[in-house]
N, C-alpha and C. Protein backbone atom coordinates (compact mmCIF):
# COMPACT_ATOMS: atom_id res chain seq x y z
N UNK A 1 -13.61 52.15 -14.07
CA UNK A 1 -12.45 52.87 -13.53
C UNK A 1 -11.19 52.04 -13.77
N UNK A 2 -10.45 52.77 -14.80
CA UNK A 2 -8.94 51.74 -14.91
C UNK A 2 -8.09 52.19 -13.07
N UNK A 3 -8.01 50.81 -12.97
CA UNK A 3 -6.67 50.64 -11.66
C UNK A 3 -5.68 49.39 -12.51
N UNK A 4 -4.45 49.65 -11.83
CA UNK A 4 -3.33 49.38 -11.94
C UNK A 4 -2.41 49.14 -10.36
N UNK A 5 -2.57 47.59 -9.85
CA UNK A 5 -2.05 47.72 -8.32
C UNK A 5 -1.25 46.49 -8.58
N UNK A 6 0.12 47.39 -8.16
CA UNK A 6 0.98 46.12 -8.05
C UNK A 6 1.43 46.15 -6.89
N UNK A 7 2.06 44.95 -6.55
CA UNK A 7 2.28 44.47 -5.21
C UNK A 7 3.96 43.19 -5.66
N UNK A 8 4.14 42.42 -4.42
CA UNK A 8 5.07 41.84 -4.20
C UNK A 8 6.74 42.11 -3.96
N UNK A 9 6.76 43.92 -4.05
CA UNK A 9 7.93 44.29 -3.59
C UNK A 9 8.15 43.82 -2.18
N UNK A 10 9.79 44.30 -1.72
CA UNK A 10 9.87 44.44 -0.70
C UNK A 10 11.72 44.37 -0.64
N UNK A 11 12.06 44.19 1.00
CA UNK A 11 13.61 44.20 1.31
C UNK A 11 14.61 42.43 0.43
N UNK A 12 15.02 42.16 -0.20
CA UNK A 12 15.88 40.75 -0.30
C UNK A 12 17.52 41.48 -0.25
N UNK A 13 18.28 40.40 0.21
CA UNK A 13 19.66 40.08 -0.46
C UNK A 13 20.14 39.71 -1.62
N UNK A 14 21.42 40.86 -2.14
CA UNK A 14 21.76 40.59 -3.04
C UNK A 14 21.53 39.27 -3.99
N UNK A 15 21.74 38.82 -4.85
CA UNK A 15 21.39 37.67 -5.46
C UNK A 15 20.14 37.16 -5.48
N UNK A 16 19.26 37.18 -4.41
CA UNK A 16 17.66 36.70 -4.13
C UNK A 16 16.81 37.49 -5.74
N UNK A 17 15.63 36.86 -5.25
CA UNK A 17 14.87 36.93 -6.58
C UNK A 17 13.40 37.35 -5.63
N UNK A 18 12.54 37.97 -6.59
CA UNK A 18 11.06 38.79 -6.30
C UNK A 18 10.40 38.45 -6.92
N UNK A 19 9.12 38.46 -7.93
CA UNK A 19 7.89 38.63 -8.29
C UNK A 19 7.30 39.55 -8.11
N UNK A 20 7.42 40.31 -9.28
CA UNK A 20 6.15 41.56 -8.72
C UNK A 20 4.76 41.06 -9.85
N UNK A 21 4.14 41.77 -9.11
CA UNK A 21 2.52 41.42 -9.53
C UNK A 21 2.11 42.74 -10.18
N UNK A 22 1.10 42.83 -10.68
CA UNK A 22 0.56 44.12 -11.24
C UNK A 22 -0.98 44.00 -11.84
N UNK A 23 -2.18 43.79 -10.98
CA UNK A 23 -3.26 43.19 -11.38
C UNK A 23 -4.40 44.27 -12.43
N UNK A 24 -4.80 44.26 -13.32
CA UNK A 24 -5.12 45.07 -13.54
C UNK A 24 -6.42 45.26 -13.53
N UNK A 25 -7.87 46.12 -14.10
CA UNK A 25 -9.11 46.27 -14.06
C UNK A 25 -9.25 47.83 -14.85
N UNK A 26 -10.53 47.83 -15.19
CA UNK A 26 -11.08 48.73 -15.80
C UNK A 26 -10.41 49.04 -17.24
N UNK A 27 -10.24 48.10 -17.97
CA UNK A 27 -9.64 48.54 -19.64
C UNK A 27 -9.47 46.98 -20.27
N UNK A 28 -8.80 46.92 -21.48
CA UNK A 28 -8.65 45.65 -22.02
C UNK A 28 -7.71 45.25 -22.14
N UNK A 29 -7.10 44.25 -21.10
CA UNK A 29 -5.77 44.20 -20.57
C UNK A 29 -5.44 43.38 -22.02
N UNK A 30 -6.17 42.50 -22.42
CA UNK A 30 -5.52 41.37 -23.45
C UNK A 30 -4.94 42.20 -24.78
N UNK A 31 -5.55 43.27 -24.93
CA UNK A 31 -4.97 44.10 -26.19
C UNK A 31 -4.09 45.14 -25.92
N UNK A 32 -3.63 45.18 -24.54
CA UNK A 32 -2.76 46.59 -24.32
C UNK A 32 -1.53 45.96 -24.24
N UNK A 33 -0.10 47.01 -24.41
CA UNK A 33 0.79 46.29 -23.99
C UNK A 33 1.15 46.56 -22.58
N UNK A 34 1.82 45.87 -22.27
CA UNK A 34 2.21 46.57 -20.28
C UNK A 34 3.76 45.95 -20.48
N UNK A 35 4.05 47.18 -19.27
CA UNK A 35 5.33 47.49 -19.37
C UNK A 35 5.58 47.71 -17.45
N UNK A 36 6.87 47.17 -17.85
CA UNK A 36 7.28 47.75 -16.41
C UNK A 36 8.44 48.43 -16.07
N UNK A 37 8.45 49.45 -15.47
CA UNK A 37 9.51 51.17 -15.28
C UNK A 37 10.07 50.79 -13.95
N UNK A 38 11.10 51.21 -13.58
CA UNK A 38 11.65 51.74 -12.27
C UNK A 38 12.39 53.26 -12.54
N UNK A 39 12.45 53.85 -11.41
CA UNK A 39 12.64 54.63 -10.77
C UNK A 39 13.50 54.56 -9.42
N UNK A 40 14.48 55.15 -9.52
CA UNK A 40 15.40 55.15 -8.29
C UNK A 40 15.81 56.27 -7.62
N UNK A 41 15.85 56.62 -6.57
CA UNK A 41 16.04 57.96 -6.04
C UNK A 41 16.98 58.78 -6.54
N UNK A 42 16.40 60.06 -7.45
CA UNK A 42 17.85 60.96 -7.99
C UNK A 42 17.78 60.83 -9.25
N UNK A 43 17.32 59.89 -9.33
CA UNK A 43 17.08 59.23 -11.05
C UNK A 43 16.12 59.03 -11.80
N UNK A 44 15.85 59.01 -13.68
CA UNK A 44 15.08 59.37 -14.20
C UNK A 44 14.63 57.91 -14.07
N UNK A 45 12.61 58.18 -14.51
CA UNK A 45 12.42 56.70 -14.54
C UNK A 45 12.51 55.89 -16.06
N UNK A 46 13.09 54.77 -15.86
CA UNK A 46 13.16 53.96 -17.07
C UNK A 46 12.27 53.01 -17.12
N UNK A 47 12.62 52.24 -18.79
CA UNK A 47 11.79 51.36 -18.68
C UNK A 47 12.87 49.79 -18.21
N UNK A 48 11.95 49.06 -17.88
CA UNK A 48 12.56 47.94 -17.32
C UNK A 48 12.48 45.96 -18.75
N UNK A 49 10.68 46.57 -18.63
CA UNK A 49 10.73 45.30 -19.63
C UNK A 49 9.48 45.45 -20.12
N UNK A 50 9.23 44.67 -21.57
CA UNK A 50 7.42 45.17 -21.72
C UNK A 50 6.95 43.80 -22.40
N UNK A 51 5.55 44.15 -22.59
CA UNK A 51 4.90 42.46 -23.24
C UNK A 51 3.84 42.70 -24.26
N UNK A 52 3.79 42.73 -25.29
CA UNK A 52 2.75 42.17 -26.53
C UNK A 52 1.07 42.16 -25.68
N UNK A 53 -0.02 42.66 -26.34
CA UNK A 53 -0.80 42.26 -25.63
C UNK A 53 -0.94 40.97 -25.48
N UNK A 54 -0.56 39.96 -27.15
CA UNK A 54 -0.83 38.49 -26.64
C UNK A 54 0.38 37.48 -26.52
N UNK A 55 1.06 38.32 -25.77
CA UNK A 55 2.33 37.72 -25.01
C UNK A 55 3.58 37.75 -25.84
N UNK A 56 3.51 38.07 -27.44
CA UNK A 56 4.29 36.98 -28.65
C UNK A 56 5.19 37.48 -28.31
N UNK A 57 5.84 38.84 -27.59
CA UNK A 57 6.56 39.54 -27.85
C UNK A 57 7.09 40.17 -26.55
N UNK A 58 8.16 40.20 -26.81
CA UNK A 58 8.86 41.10 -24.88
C UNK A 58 10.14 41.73 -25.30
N UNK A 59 10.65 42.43 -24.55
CA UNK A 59 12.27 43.40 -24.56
C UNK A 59 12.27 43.84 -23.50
N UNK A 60 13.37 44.23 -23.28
CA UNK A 60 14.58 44.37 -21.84
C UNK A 60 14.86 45.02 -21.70
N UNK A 61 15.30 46.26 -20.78
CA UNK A 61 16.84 46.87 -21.19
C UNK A 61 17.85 46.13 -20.58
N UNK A 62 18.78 46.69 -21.43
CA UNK A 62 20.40 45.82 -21.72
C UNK A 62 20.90 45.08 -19.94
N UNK A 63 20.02 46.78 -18.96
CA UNK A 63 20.65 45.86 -17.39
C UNK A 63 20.23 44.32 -16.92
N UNK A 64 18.72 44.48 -17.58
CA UNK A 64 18.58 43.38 -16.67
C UNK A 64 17.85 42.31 -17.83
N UNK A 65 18.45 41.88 -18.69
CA UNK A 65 18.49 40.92 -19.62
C UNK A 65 19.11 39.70 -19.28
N UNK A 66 18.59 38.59 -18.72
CA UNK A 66 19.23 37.06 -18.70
C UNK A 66 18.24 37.50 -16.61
N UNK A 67 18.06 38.20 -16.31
CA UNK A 67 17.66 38.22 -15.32
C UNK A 67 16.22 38.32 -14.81
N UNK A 68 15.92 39.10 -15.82
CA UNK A 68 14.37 39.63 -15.43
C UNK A 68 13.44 38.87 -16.52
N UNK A 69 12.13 38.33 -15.89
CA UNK A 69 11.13 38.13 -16.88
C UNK A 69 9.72 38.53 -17.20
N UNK A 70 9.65 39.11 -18.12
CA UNK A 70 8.33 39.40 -17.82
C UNK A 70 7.25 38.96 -18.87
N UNK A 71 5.97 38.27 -17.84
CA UNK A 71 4.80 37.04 -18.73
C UNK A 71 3.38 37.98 -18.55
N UNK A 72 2.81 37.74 -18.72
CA UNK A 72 1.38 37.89 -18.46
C UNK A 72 0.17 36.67 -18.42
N UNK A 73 -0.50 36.72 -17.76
CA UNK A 73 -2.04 36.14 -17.58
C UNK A 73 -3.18 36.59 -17.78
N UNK A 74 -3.89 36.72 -19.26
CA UNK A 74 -4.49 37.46 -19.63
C UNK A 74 -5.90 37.20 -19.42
N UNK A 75 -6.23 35.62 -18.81
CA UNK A 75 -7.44 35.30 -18.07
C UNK A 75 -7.62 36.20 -16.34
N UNK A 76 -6.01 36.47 -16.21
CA UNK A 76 -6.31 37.15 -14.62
C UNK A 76 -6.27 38.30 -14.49
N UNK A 77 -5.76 38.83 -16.24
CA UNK A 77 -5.85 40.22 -16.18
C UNK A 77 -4.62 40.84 -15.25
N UNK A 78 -3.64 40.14 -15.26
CA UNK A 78 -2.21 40.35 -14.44
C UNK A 78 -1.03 40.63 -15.08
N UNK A 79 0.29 41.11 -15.04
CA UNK A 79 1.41 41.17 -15.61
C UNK A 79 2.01 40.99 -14.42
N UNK A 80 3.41 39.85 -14.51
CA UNK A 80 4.68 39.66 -13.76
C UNK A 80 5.50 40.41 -14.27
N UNK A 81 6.69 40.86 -13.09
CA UNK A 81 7.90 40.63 -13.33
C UNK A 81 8.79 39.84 -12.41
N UNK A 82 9.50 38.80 -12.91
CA UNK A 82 10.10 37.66 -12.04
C UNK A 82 11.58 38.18 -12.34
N UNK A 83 12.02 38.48 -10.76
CA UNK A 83 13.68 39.21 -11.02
C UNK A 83 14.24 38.30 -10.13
N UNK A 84 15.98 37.69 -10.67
CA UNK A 84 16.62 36.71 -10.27
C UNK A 84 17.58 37.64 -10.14
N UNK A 85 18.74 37.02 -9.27
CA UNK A 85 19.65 37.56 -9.31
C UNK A 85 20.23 38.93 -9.16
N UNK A 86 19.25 39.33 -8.10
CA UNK A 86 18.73 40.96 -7.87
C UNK A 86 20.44 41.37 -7.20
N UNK A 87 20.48 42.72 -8.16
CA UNK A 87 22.00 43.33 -7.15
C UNK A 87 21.42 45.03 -6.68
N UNK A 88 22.41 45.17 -5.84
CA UNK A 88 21.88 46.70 -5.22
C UNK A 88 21.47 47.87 -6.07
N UNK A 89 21.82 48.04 -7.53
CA UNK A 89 21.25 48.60 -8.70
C UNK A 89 19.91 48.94 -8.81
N UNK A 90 19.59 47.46 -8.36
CA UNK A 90 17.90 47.40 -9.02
C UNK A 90 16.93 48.16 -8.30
N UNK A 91 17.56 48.21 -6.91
CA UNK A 91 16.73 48.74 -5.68
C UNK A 91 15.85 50.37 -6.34
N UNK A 92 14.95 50.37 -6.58
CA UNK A 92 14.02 51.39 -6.98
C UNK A 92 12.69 51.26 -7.04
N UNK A 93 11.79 51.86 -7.30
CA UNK A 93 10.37 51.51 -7.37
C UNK A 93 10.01 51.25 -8.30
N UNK A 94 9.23 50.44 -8.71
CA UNK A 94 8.84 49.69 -9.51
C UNK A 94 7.27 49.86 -10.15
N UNK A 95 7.03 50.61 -11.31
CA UNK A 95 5.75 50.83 -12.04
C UNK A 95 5.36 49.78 -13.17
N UNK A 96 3.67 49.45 -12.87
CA UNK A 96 3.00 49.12 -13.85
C UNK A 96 2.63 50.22 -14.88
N UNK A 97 2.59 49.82 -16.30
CA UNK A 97 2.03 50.75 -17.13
C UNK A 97 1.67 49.97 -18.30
N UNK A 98 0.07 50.41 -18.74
CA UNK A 98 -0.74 49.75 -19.81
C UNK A 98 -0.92 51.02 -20.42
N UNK A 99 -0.41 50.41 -21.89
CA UNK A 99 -0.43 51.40 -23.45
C UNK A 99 -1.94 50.69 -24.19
N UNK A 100 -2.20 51.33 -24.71
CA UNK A 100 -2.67 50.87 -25.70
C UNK A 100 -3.26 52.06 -26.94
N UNK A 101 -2.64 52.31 -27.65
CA UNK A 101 -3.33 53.57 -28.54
C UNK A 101 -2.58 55.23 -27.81
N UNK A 102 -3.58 55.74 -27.68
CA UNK A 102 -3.70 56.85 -26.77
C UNK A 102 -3.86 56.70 -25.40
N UNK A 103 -3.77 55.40 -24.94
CA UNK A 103 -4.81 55.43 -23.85
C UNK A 103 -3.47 54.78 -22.83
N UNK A 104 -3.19 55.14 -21.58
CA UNK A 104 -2.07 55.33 -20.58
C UNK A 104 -2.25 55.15 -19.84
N UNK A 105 -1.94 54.42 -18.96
CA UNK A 105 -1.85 54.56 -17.38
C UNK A 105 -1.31 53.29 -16.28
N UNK A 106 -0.79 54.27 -15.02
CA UNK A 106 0.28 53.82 -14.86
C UNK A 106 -0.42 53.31 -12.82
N UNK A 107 0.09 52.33 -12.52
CA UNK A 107 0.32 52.04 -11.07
C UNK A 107 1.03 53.04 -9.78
N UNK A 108 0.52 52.17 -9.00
CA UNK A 108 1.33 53.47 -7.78
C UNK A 108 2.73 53.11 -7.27
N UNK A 109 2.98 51.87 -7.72
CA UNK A 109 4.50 51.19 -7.44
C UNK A 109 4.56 50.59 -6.22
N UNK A 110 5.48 49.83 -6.65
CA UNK A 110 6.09 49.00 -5.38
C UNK A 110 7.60 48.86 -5.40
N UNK A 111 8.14 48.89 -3.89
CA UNK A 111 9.24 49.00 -3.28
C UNK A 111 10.29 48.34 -3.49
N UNK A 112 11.25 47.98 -4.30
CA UNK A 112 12.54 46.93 -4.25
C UNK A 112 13.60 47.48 -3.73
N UNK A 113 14.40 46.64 -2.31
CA UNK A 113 15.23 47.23 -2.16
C UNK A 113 16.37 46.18 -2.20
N UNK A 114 17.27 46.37 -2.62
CA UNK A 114 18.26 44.91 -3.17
C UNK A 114 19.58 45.55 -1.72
N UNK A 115 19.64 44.63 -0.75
CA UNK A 115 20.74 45.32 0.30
C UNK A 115 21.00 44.20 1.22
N UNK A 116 22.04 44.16 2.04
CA UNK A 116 22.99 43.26 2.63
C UNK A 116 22.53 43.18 3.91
């Protein structure tokens, strides 16, 4: 059974920084790529940042470039995203998603809310 559970959202202040987690199971995490989307209330979901299955490779979008990082651990079968410098923008939910081929699927999200 592919799952996709990420965790480590939650409330920070402007500027503060998060970790989200995104552990994965049931597929072959080392050959897929994973990606991570937000979604904000009202709004379509985008993508945020993605990773190579064997790491070589990552991209951004333009918002959160010099801020956001995203690695993987392909012994834990995990994908990060490490966000610095969080502003009230970012505040949206936050999806895991593993590509690989035809084959899709996505997390249930977790919560960022960037506020004063």
């Amino acid at each position: 059974q592919v799952q996709l559970v990420e965790s480590g959202g939650g409330l920070v202040q402007p500027g503060g920084s998060l970790r989200l987690s995104c552990a994965a199971s049931g597929f072959t995490f080392s050959r897929s790529t994973m990606r991570w989307y937000r979604q904000a209330p009202g709004k379509e979901r985008e993508l945020v940042a993605a990773i190579t299955g064997a790491g070589g490779s990552t991209n951004y979008a333009d918002s959160v470039k010099g801020r956001f990082t995203i690695a993987r651990d392909n012994a834990k079968n995990t994908v990060y995203l490490q966000m610095n410098s969080l502003k009230p923008e970012d505040t949206a939910v936050y999806y895991c998603n593993a590509v690989r081929g035809l084959f899709s699927s996505w997390g249930q999200g977790t919560q960022v809310t960037v506020s004063s």
